[in-house]
PDB file of N, CA and C in Angstrom:
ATOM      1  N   UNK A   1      -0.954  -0.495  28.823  1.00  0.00           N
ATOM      2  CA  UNK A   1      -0.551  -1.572  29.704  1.00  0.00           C
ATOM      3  C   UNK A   1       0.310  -2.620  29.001  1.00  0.00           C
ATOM      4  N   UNK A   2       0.222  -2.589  27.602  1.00  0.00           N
ATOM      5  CA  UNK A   2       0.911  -3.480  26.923  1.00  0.00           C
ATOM      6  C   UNK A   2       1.657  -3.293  26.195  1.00  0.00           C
ATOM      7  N   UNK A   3       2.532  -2.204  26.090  1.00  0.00           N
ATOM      8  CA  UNK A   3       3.172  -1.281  25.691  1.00  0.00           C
ATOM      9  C   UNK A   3       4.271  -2.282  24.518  1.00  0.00           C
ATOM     10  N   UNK A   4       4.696  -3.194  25.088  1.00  0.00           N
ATOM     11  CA  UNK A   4       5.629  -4.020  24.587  1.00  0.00           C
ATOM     12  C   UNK A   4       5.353  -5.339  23.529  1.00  0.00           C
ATOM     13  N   UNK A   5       3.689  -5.263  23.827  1.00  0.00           N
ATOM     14  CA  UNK A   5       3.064  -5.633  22.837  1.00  0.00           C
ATOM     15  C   UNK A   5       3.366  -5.672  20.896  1.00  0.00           C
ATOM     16  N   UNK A   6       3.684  -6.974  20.544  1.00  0.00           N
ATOM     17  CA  UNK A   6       4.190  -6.558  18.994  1.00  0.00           C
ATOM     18  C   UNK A   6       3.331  -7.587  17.929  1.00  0.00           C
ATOM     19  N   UNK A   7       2.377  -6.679  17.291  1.00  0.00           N
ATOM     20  CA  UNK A   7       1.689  -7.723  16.648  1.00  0.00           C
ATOM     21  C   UNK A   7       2.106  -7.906  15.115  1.00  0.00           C
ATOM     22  N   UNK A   8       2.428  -9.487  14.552  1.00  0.00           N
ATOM     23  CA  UNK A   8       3.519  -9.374  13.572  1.00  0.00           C
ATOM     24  C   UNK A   8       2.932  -9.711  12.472  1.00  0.00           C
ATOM     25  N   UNK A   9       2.562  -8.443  11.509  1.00  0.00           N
ATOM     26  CA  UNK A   9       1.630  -8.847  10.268  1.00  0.00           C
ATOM     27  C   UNK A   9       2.725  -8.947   9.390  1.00  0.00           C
ATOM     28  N   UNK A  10       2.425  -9.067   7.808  1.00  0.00           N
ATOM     29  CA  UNK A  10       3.112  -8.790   6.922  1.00  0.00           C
ATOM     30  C   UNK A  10       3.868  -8.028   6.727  1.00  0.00           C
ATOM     31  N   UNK A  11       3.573  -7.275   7.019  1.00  0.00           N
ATOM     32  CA  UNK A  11       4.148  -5.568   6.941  1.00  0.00           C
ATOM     33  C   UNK A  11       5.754  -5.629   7.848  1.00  0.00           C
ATOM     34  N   UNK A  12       5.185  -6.113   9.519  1.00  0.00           N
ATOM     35  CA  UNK A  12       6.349  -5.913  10.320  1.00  0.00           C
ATOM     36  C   UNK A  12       7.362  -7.239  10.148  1.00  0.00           C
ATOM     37  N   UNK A  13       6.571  -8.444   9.715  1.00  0.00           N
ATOM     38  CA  UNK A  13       7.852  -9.288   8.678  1.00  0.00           C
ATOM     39  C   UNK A  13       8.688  -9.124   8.174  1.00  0.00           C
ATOM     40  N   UNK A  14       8.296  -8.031   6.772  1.00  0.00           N
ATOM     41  CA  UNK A  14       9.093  -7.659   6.471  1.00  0.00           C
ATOM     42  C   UNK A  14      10.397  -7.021   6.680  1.00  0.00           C
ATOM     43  N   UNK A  15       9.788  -5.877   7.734  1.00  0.00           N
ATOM     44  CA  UNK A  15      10.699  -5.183   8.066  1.00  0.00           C
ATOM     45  C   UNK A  15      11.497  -5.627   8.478  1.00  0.00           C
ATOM     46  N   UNK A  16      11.117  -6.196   9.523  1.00  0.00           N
ATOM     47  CA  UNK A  16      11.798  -7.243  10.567  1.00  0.00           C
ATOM     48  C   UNK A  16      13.261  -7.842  10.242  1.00  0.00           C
ATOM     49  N   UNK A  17      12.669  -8.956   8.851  1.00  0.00           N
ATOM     50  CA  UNK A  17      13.576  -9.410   8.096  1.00  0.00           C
ATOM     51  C   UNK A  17      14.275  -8.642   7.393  1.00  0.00           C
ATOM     52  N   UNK A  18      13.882  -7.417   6.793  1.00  0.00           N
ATOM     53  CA  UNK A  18      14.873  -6.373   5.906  1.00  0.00           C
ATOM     54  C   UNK A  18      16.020  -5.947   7.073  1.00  0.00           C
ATOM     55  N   UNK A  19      15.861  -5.367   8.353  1.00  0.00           N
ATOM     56  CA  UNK A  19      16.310  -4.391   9.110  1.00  0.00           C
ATOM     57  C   UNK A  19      17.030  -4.923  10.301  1.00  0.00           C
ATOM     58  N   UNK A  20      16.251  -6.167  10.781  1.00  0.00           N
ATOM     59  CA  UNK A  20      16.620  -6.461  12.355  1.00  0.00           C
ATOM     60  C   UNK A  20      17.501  -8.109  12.394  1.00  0.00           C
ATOM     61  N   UNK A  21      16.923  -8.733  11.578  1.00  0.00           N
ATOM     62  CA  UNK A  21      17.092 -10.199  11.652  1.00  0.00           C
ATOM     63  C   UNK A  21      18.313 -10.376  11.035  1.00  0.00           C
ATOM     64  N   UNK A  22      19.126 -11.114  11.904  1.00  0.00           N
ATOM     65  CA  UNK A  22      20.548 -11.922  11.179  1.00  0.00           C
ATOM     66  C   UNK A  22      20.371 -13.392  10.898  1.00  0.00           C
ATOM     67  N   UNK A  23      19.294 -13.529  11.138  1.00  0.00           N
ATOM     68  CA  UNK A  23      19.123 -15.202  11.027  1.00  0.00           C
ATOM     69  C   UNK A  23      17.977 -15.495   9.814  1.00  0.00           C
ATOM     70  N   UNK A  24      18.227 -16.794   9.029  1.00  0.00           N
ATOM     71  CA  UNK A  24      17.102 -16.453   8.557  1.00  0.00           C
ATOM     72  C   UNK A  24      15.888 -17.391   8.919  1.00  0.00           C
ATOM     73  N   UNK A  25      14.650 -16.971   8.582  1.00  0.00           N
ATOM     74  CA  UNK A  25      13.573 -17.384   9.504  1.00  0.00           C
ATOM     75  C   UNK A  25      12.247 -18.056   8.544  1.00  0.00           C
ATOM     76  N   UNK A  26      11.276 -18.723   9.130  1.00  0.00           N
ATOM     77  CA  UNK A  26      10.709 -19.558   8.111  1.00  0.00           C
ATOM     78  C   UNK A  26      10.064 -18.716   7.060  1.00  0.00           C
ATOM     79  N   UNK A  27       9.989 -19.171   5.400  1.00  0.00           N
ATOM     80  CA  UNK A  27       9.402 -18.539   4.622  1.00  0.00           C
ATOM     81  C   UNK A  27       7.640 -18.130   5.000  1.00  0.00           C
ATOM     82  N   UNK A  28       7.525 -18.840   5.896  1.00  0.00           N
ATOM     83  CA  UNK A  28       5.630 -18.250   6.450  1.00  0.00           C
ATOM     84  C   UNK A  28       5.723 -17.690   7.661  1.00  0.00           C
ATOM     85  N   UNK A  29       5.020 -17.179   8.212  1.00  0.00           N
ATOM     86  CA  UNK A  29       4.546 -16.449   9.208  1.00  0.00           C
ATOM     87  C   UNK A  29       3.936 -17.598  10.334  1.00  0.00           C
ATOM     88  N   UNK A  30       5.187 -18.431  10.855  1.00  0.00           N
ATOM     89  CA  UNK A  30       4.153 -19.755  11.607  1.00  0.00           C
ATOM     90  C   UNK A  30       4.403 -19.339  13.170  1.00  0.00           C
ATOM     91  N   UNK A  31       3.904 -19.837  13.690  1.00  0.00           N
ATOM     92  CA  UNK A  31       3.716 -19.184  15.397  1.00  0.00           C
ATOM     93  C   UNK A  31       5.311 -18.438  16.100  1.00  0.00           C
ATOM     94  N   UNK A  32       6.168 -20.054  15.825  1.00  0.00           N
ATOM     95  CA  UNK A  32       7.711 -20.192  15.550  1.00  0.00           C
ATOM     96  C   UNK A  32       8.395 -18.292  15.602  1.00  0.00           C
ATOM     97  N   UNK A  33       8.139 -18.486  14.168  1.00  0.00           N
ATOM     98  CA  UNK A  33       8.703 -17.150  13.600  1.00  0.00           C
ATOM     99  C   UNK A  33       7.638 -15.819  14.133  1.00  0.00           C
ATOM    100  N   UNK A  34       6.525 -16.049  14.501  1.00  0.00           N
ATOM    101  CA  UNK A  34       6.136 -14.818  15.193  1.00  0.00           C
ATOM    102  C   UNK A  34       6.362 -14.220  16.409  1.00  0.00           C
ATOM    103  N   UNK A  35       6.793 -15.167  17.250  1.00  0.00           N
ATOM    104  CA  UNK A  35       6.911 -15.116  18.383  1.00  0.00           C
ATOM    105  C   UNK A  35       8.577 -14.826  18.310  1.00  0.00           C
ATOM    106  N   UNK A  36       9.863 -15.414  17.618  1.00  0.00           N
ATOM    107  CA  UNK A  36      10.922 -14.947  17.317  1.00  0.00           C
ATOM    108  C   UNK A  36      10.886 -13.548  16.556  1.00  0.00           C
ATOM    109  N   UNK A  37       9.952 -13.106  15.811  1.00  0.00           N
ATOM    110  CA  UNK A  37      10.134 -11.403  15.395  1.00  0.00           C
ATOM    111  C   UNK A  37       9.865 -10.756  16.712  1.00  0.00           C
ATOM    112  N   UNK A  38       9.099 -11.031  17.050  1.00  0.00           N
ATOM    113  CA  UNK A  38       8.675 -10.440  19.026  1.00  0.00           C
ATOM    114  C   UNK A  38       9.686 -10.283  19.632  1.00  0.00           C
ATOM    115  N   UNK A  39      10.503 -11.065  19.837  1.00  0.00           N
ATOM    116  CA  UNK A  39      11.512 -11.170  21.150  1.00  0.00           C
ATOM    117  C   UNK A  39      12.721 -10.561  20.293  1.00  0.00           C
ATOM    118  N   UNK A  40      12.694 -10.615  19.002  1.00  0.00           N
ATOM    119  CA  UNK A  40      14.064  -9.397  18.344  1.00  0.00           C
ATOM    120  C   UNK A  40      13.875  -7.740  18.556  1.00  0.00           C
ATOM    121  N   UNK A  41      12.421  -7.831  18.077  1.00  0.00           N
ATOM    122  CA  UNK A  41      11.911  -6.294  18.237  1.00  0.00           C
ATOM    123  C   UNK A  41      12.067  -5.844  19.676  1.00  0.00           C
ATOM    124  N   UNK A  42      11.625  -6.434  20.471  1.00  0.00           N
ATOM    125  CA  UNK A  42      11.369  -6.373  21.835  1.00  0.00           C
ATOM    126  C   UNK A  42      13.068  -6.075  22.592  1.00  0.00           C
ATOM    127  N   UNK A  43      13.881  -6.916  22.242  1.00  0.00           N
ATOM    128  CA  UNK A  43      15.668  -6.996  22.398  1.00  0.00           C
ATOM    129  C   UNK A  43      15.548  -5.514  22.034  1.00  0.00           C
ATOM    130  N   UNK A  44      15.344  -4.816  20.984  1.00  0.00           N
ATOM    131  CA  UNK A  44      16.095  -4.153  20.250  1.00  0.00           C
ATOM    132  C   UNK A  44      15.312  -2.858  20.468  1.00  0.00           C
ATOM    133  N   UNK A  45      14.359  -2.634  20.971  1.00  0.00           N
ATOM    134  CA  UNK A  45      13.466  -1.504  21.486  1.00  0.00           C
ATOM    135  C   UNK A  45      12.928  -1.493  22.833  1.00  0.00           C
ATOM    136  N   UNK A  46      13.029  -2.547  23.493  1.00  0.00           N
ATOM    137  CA  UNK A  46      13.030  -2.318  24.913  1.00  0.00           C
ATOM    138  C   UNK A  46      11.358  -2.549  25.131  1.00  0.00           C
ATOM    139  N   UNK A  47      10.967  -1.665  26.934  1.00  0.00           N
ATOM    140  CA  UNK A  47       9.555  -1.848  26.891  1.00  0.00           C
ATOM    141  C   UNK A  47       8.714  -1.101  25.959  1.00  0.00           C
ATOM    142  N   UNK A  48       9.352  -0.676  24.932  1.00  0.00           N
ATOM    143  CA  UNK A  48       7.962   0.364  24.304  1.00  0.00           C
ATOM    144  C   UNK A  48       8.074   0.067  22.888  1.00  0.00           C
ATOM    145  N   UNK A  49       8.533  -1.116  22.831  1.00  0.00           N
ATOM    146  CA  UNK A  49       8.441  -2.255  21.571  1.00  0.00           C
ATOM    147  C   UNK A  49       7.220  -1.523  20.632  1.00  0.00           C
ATOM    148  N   UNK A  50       6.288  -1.941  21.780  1.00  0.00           N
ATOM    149  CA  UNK A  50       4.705  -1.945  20.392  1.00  0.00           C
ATOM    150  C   UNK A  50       4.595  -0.630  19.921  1.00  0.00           C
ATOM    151  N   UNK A  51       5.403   0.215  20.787  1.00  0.00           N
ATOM    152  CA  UNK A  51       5.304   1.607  19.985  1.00  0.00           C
ATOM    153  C   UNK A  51       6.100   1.662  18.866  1.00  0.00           C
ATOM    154  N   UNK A  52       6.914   1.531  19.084  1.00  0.00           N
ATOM    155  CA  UNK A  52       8.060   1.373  17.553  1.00  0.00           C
ATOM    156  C   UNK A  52       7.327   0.672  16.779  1.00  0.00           C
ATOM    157  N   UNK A  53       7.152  -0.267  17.175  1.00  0.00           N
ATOM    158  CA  UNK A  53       6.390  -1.344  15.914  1.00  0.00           C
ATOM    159  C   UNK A  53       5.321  -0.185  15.024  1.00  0.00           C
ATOM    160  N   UNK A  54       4.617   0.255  15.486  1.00  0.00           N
ATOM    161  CA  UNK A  54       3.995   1.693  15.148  1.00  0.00           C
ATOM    162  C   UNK A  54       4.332   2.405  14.220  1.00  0.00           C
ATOM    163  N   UNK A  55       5.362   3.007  14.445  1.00  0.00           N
ATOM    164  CA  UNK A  55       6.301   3.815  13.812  1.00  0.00           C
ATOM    165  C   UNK A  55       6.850   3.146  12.448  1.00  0.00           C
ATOM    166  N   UNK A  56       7.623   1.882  13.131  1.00  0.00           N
ATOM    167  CA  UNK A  56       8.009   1.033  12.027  1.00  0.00           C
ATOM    168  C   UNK A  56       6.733   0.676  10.223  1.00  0.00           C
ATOM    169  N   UNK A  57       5.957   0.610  11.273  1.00  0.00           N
ATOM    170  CA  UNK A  57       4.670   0.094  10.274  1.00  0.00           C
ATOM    171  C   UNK A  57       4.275   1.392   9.496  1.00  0.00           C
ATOM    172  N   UNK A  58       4.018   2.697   9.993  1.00  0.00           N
ATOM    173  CA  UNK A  58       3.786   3.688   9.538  1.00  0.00           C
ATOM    174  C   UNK A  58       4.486   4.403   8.316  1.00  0.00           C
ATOM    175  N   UNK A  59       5.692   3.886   8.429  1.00  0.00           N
ATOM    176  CA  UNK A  59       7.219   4.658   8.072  1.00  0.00           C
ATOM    177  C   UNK A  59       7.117   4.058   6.985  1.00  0.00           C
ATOM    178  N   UNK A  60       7.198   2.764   6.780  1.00  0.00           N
ATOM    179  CA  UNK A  60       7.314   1.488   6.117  1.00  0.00           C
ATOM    180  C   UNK A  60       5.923   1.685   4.690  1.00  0.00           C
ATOM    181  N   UNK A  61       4.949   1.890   5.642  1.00  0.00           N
ATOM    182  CA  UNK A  61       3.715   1.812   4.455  1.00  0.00           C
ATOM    183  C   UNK A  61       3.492   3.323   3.706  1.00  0.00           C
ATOM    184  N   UNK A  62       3.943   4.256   4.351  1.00  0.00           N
ATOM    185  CA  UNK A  62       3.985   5.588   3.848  1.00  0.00           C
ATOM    186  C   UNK A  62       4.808   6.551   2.943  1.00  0.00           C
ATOM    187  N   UNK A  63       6.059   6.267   3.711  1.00  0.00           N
ATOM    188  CA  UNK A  63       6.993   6.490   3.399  1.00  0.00           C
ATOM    189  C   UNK A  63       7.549   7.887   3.685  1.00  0.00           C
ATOM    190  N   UNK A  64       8.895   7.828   3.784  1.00  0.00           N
ATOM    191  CA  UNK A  64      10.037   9.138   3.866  1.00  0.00           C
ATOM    192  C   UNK A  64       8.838  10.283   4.298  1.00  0.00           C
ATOM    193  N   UNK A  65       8.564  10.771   3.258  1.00  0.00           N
ATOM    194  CA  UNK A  65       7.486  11.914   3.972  1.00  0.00           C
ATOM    195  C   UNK A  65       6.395  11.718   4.901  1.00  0.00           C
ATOM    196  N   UNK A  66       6.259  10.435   4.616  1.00  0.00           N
ATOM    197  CA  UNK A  66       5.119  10.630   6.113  1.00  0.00           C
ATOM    198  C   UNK A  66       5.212  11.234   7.197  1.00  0.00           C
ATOM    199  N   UNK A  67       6.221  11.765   8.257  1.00  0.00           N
ATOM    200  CA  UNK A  67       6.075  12.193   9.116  1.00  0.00           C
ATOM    201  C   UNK A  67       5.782  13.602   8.780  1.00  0.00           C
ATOM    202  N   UNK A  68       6.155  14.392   7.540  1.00  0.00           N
ATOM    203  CA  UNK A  68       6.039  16.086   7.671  1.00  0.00           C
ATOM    204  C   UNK A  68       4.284  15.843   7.343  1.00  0.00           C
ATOM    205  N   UNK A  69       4.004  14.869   6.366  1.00  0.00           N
ATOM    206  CA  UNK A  69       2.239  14.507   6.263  1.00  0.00           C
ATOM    207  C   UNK A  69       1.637  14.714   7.269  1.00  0.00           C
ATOM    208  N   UNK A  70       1.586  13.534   8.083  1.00  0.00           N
ATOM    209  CA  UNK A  70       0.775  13.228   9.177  1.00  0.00           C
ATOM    210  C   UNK A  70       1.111  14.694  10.269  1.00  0.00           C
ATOM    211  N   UNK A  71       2.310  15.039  10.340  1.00  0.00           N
ATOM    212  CA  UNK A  71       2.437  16.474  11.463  1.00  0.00           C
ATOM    213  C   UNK A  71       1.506  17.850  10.759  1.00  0.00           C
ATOM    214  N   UNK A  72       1.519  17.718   9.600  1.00  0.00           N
ATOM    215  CA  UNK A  72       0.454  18.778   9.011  1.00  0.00           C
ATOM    216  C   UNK A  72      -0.880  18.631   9.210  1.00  0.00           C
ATOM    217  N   UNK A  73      -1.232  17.608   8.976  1.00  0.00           N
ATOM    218  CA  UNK A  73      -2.562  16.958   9.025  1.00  0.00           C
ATOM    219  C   UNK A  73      -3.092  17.058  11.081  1.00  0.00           C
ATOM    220  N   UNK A  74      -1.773  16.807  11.306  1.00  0.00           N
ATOM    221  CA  UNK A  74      -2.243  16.845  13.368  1.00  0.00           C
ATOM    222  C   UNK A  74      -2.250  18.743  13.283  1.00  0.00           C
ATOM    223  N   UNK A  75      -1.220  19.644  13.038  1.00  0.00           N
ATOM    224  CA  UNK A  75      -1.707  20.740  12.927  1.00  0.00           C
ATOM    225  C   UNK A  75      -2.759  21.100  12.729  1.00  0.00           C
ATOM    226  N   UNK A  76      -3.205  20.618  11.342  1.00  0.00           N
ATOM    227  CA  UNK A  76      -4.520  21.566  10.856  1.00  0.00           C
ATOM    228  C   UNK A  76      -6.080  21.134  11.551  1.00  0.00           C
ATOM    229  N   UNK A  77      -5.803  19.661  12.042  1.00  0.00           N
ATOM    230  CA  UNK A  77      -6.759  19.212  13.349  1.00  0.00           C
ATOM    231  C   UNK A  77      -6.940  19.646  14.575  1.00  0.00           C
ATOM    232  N   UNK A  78      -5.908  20.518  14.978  1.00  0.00           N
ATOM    233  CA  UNK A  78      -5.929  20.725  16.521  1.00  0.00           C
ATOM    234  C   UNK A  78      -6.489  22.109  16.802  1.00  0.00           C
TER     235      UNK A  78
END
């Protein structure tokens, strides 16, 4: 139901700021700047924001191979 939902930890800060942001934004994480990573992500992925954010976060903490990982790991589960 909340699909567009973007909850903005450290992690998607970063990214945020590495990848999406042309502006620059406060050195803390204050309501301000959370609610401005929201409405960039959200611009820039549409309604299924919080899913990307997902992805983003996954990609980000794992890395490059994570997706052939995690698709092996859903194989050998199913």
């Amino acid at each position: 139901d909340k699909d567009q939902a973007i909850p903005v930890d450290t992690h998607i800060r970063r990214i945020a700021l590495r990848d999406y942001v042309d502006t620059p934004l406060s050195r803390s994480l204050t309501p301000a700047a959370y609610a401005q990573i929201g409405d960039i992500l959200r611009a820039r992925f549409g309604p299924r924001a919080g899913w990307a954010q997902q992805f983003l976060f996954f990609h980000d903490l794992y890395g490059k191979g994570a997706w052939e990982a995690y698709a092996a790991l859903y194989r050998t589960a199913a």
